[in-house]
PDB file of N, CA and C in Angstrom:
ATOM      1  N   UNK A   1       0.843  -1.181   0.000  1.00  0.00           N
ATOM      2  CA  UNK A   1       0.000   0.000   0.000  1.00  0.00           C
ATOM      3  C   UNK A   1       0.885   1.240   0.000  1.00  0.00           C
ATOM      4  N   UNK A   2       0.462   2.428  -1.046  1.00  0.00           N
ATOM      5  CA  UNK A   2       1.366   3.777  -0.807  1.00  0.00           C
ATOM      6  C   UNK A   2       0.222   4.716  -0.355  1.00  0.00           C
ATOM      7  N   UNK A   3       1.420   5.384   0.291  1.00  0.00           N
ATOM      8  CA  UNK A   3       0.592   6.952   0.864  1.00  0.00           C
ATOM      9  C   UNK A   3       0.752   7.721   0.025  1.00  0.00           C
ATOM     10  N   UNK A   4      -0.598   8.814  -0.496  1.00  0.00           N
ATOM     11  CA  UNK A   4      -0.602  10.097  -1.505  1.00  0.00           C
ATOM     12  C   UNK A   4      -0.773  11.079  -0.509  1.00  0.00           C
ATOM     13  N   UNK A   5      -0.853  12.050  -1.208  1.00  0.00           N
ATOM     14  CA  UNK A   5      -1.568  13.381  -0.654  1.00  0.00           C
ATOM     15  C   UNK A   5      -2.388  13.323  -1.765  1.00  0.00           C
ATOM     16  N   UNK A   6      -4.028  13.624  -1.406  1.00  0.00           N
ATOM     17  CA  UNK A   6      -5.126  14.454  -2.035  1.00  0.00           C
ATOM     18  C   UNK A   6      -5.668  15.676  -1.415  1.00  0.00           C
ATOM     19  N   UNK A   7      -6.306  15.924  -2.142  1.00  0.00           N
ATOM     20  CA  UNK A   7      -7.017  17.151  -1.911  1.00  0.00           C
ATOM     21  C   UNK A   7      -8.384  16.701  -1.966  1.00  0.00           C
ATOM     22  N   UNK A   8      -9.293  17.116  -0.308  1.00  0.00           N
ATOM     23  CA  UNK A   8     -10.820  16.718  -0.106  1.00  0.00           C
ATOM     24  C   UNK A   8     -11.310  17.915   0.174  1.00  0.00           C
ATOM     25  N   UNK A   9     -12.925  17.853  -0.088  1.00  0.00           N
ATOM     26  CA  UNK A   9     -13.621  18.893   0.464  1.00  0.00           C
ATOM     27  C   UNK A   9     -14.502  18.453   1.314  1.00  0.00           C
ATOM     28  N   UNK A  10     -14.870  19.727   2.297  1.00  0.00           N
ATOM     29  CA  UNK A  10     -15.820  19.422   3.118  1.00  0.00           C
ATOM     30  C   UNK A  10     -17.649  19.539   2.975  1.00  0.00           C
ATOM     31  N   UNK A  11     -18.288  19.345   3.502  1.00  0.00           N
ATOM     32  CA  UNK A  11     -19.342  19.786   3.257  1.00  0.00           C
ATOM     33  C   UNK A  11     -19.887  21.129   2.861  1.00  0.00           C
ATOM     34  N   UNK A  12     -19.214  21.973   3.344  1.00  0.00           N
ATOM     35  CA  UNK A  12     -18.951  23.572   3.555  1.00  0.00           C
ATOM     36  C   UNK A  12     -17.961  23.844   1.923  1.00  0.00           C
ATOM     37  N   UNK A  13     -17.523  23.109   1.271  1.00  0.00           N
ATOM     38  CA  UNK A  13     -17.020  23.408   0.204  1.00  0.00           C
ATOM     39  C   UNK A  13     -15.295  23.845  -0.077  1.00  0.00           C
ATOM     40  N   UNK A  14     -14.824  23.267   1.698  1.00  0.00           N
ATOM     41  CA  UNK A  14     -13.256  23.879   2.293  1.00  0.00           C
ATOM     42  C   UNK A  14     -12.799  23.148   1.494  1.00  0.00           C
ATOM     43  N   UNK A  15     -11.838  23.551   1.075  1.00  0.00           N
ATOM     44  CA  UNK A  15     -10.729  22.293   0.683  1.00  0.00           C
ATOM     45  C   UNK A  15      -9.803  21.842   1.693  1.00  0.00           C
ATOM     46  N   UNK A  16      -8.866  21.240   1.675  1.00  0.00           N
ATOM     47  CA  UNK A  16      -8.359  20.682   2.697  1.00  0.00           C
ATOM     48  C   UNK A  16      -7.220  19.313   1.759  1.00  0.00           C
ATOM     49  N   UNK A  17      -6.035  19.210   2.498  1.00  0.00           N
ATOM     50  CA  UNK A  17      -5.225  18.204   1.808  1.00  0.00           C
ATOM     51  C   UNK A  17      -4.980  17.326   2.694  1.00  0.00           C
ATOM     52  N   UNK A  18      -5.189  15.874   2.644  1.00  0.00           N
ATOM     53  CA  UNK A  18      -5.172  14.835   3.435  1.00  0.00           C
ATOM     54  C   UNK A  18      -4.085  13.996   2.697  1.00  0.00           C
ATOM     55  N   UNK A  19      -4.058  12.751   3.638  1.00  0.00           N
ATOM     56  CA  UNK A  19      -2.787  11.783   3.256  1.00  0.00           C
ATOM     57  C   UNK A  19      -3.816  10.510   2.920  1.00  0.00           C
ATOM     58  N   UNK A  20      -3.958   9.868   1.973  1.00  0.00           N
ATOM     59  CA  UNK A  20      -4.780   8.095   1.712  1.00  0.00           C
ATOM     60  C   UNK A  20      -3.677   7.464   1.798  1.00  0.00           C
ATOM     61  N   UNK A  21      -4.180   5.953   2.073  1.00  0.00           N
ATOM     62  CA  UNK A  21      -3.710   5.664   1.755  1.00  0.00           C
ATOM     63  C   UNK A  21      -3.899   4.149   1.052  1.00  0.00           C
ATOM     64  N   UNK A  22      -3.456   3.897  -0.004  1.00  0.00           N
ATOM     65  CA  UNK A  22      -4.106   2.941  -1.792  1.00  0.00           C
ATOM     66  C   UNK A  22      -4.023   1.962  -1.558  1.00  0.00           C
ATOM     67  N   UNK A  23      -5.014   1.169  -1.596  1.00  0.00           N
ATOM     68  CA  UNK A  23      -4.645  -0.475  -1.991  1.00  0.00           C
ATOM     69  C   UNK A  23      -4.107  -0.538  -3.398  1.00  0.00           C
ATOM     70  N   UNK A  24      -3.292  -1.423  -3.468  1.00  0.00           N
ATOM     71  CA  UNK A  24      -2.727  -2.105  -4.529  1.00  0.00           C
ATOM     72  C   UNK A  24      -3.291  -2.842  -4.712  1.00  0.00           C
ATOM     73  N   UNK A  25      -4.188  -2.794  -6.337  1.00  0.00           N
ATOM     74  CA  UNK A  25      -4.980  -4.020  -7.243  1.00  0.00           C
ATOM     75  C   UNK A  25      -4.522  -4.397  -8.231  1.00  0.00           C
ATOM     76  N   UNK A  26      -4.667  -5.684  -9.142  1.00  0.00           N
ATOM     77  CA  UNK A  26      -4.434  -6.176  -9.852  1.00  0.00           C
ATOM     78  C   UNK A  26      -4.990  -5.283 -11.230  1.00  0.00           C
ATOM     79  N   UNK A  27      -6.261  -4.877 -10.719  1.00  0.00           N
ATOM     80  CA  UNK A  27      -7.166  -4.645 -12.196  1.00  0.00           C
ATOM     81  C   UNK A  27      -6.734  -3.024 -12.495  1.00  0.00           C
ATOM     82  N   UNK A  28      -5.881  -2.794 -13.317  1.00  0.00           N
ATOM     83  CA  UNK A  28      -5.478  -1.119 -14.030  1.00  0.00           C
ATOM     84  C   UNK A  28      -6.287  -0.244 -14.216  1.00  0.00           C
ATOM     85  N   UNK A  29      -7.756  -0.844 -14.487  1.00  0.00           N
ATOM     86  CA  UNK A  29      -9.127  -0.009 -14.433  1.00  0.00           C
ATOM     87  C   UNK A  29      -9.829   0.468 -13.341  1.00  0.00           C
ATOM     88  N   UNK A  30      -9.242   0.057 -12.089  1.00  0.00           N
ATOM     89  CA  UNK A  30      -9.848   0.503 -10.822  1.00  0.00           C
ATOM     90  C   UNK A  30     -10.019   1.699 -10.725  1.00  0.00           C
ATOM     91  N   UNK A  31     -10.640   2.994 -10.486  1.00  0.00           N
ATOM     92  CA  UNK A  31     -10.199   4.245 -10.605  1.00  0.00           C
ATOM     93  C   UNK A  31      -9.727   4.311  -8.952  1.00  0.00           C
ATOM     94  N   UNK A  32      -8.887   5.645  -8.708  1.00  0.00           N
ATOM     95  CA  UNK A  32      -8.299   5.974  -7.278  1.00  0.00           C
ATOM     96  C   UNK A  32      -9.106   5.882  -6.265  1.00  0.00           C
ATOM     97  N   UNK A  33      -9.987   6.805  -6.521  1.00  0.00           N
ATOM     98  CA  UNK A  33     -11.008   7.432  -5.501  1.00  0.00           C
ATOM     99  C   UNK A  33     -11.648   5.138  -4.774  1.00  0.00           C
ATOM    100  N   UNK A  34     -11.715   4.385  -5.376  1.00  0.00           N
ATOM    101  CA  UNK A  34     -11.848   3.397  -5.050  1.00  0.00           C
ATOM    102  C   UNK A  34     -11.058   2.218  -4.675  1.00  0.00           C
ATOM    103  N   UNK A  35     -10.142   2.788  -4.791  1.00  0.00           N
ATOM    104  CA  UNK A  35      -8.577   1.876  -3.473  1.00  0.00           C
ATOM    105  C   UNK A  35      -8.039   2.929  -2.550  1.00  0.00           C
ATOM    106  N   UNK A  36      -8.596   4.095  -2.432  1.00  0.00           N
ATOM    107  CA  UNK A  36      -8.504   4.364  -0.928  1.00  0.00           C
ATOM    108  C   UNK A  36      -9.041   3.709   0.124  1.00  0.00           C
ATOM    109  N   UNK A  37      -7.677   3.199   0.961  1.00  0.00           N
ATOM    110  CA  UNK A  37      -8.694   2.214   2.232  1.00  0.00           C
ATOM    111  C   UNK A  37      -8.906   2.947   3.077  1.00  0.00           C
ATOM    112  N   UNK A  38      -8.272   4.157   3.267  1.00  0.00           N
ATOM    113  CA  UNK A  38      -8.736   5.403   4.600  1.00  0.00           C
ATOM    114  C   UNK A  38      -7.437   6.696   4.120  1.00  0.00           C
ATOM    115  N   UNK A  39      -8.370   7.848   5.035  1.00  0.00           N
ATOM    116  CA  UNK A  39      -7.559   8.965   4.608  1.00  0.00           C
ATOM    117  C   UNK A  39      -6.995   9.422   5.866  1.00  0.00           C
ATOM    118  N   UNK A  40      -6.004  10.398   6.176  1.00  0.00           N
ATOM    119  CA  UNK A  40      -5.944  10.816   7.405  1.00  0.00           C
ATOM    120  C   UNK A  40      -5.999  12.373   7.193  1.00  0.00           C
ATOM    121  N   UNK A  41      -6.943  13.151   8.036  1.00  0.00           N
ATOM    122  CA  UNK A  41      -7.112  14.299   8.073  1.00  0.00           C
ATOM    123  C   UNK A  41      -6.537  15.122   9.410  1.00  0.00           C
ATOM    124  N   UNK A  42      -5.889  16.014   9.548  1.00  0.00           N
ATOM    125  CA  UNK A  42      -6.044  16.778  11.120  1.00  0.00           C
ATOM    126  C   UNK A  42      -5.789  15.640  12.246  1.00  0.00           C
ATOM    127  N   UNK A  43      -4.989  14.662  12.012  1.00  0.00           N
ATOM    128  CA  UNK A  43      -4.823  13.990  12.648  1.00  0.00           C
ATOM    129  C   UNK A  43      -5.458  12.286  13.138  1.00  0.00           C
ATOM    130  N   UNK A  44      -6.815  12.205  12.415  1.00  0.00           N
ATOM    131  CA  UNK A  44      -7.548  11.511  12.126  1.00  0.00           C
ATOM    132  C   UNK A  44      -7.996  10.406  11.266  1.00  0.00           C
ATOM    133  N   UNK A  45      -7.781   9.084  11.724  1.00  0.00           N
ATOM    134  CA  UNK A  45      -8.378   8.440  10.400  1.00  0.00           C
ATOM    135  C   UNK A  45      -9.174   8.322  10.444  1.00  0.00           C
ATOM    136  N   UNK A  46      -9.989   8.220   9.039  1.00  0.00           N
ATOM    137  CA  UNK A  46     -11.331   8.459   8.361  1.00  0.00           C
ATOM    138  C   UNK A  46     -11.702   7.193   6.997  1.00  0.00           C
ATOM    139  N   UNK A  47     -12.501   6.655   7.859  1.00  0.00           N
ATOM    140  CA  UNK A  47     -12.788   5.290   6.754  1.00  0.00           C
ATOM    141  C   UNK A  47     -13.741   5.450   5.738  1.00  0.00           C
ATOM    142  N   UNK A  48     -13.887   4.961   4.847  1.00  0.00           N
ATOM    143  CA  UNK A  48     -14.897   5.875   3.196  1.00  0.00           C
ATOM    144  C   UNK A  48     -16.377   5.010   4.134  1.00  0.00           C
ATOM    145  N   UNK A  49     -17.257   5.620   3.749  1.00  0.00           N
ATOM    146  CA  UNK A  49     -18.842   4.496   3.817  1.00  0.00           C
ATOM    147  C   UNK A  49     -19.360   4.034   2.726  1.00  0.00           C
ATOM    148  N   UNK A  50     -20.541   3.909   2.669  1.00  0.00           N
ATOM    149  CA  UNK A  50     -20.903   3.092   1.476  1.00  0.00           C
ATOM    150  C   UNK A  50     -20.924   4.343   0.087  1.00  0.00           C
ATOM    151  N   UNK A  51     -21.339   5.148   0.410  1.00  0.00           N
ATOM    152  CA  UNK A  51     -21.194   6.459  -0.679  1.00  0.00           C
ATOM    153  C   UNK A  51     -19.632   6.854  -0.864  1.00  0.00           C
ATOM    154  N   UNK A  52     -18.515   6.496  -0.357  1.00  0.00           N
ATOM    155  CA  UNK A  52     -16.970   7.061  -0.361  1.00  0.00           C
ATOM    156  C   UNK A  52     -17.091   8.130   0.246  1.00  0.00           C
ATOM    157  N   UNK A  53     -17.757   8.732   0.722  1.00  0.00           N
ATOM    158  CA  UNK A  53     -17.369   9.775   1.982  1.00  0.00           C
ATOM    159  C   UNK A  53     -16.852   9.751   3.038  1.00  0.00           C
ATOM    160  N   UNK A  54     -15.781  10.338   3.493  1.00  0.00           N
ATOM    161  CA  UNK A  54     -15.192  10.289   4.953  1.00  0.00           C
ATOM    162  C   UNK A  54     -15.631  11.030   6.099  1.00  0.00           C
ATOM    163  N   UNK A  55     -16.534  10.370   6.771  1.00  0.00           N
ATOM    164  CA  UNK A  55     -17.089  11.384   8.250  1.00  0.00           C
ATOM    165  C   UNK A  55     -15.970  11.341   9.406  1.00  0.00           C
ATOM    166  N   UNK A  56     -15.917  12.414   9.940  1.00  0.00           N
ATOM    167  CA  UNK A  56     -15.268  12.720  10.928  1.00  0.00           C
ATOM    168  C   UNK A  56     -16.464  12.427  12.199  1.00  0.00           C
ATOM    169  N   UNK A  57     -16.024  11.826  12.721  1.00  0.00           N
ATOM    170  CA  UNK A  57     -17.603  11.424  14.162  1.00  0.00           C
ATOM    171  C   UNK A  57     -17.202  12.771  15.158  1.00  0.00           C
ATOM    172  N   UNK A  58     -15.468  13.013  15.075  1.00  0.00           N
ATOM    173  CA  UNK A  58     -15.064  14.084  16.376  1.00  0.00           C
ATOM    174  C   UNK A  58     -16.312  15.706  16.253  1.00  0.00           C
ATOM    175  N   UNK A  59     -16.199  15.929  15.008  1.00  0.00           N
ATOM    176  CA  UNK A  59     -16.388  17.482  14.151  1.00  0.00           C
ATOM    177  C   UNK A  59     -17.513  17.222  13.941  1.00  0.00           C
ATOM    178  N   UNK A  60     -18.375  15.866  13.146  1.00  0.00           N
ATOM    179  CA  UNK A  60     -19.139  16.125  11.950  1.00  0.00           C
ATOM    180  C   UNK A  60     -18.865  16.406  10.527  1.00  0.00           C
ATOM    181  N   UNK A  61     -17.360  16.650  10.379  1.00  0.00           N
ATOM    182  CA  UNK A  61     -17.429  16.878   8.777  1.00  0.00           C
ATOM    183  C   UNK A  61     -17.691  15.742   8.152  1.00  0.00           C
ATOM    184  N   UNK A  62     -17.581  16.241   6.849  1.00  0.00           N
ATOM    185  CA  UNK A  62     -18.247  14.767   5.864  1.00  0.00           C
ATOM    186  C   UNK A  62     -16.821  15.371   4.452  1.00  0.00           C
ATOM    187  N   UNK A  63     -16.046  14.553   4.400  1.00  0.00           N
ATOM    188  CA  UNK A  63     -15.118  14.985   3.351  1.00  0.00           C
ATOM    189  C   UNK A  63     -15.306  14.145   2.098  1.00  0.00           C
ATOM    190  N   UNK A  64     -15.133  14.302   0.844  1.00  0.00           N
ATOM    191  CA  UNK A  64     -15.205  13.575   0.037  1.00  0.00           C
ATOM    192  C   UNK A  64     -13.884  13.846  -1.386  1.00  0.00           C
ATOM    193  N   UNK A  65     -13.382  12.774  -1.998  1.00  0.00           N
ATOM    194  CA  UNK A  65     -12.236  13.280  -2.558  1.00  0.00           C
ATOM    195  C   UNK A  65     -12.167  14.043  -3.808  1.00  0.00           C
ATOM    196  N   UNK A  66     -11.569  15.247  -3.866  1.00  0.00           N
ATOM    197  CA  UNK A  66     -11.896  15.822  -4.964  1.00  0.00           C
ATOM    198  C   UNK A  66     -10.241  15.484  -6.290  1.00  0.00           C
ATOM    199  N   UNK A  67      -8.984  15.141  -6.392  1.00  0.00           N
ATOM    200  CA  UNK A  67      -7.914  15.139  -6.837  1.00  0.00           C
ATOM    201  C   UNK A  67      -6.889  14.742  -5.647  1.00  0.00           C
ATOM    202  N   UNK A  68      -5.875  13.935  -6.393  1.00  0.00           N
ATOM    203  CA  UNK A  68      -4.367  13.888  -5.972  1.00  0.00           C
ATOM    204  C   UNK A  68      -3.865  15.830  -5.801  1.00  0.00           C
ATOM    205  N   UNK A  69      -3.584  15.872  -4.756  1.00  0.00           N
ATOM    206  CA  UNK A  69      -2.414  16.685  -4.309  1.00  0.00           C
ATOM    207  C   UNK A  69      -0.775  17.238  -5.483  1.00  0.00           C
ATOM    208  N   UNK A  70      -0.682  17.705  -6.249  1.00  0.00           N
ATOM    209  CA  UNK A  70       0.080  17.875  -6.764  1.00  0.00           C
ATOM    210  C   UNK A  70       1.448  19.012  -6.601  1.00  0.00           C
ATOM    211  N   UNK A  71       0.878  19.446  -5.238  1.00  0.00           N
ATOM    212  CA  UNK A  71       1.854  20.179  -4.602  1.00  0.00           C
ATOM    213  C   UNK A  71       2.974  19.347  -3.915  1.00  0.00           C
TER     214      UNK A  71
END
């Protein structure tokens, strides 16, 4: 598994840059956003639900991934 940086937003429309981090699959067609096994935000890991959104239970946010981090 590797760690990225992406870039998520919040419900509120923040952006925000988190760390995922990828399962490694066999199939080349997988897209990203669907081998993230969890992200870490602000200190936090954050597991996807059935929609791929990451809730924070501490806050309430609801993050969802918008791009890889290219900074």
């Amino acid at each position: 598994m590797n760690n990225i940086k992406i870039k998520v937003k919040d419900q509120f429309e923040v952006e925000n840059v988190a760390v995922a981090l990828i399962r490694k699959v066999n199939d080349s067609e997988t897209p990203l956003f669907k081998r993230i096994e969890h992200i870490e935000i602000e200190g936090e890991i954050l597991l996807p639900n059935m929609e791929l959104l990451y809730e924070n239970p501490k806050n309430g946010r609801i993050y969802r991934f918008i791009e890889v981090d290219s900074a």
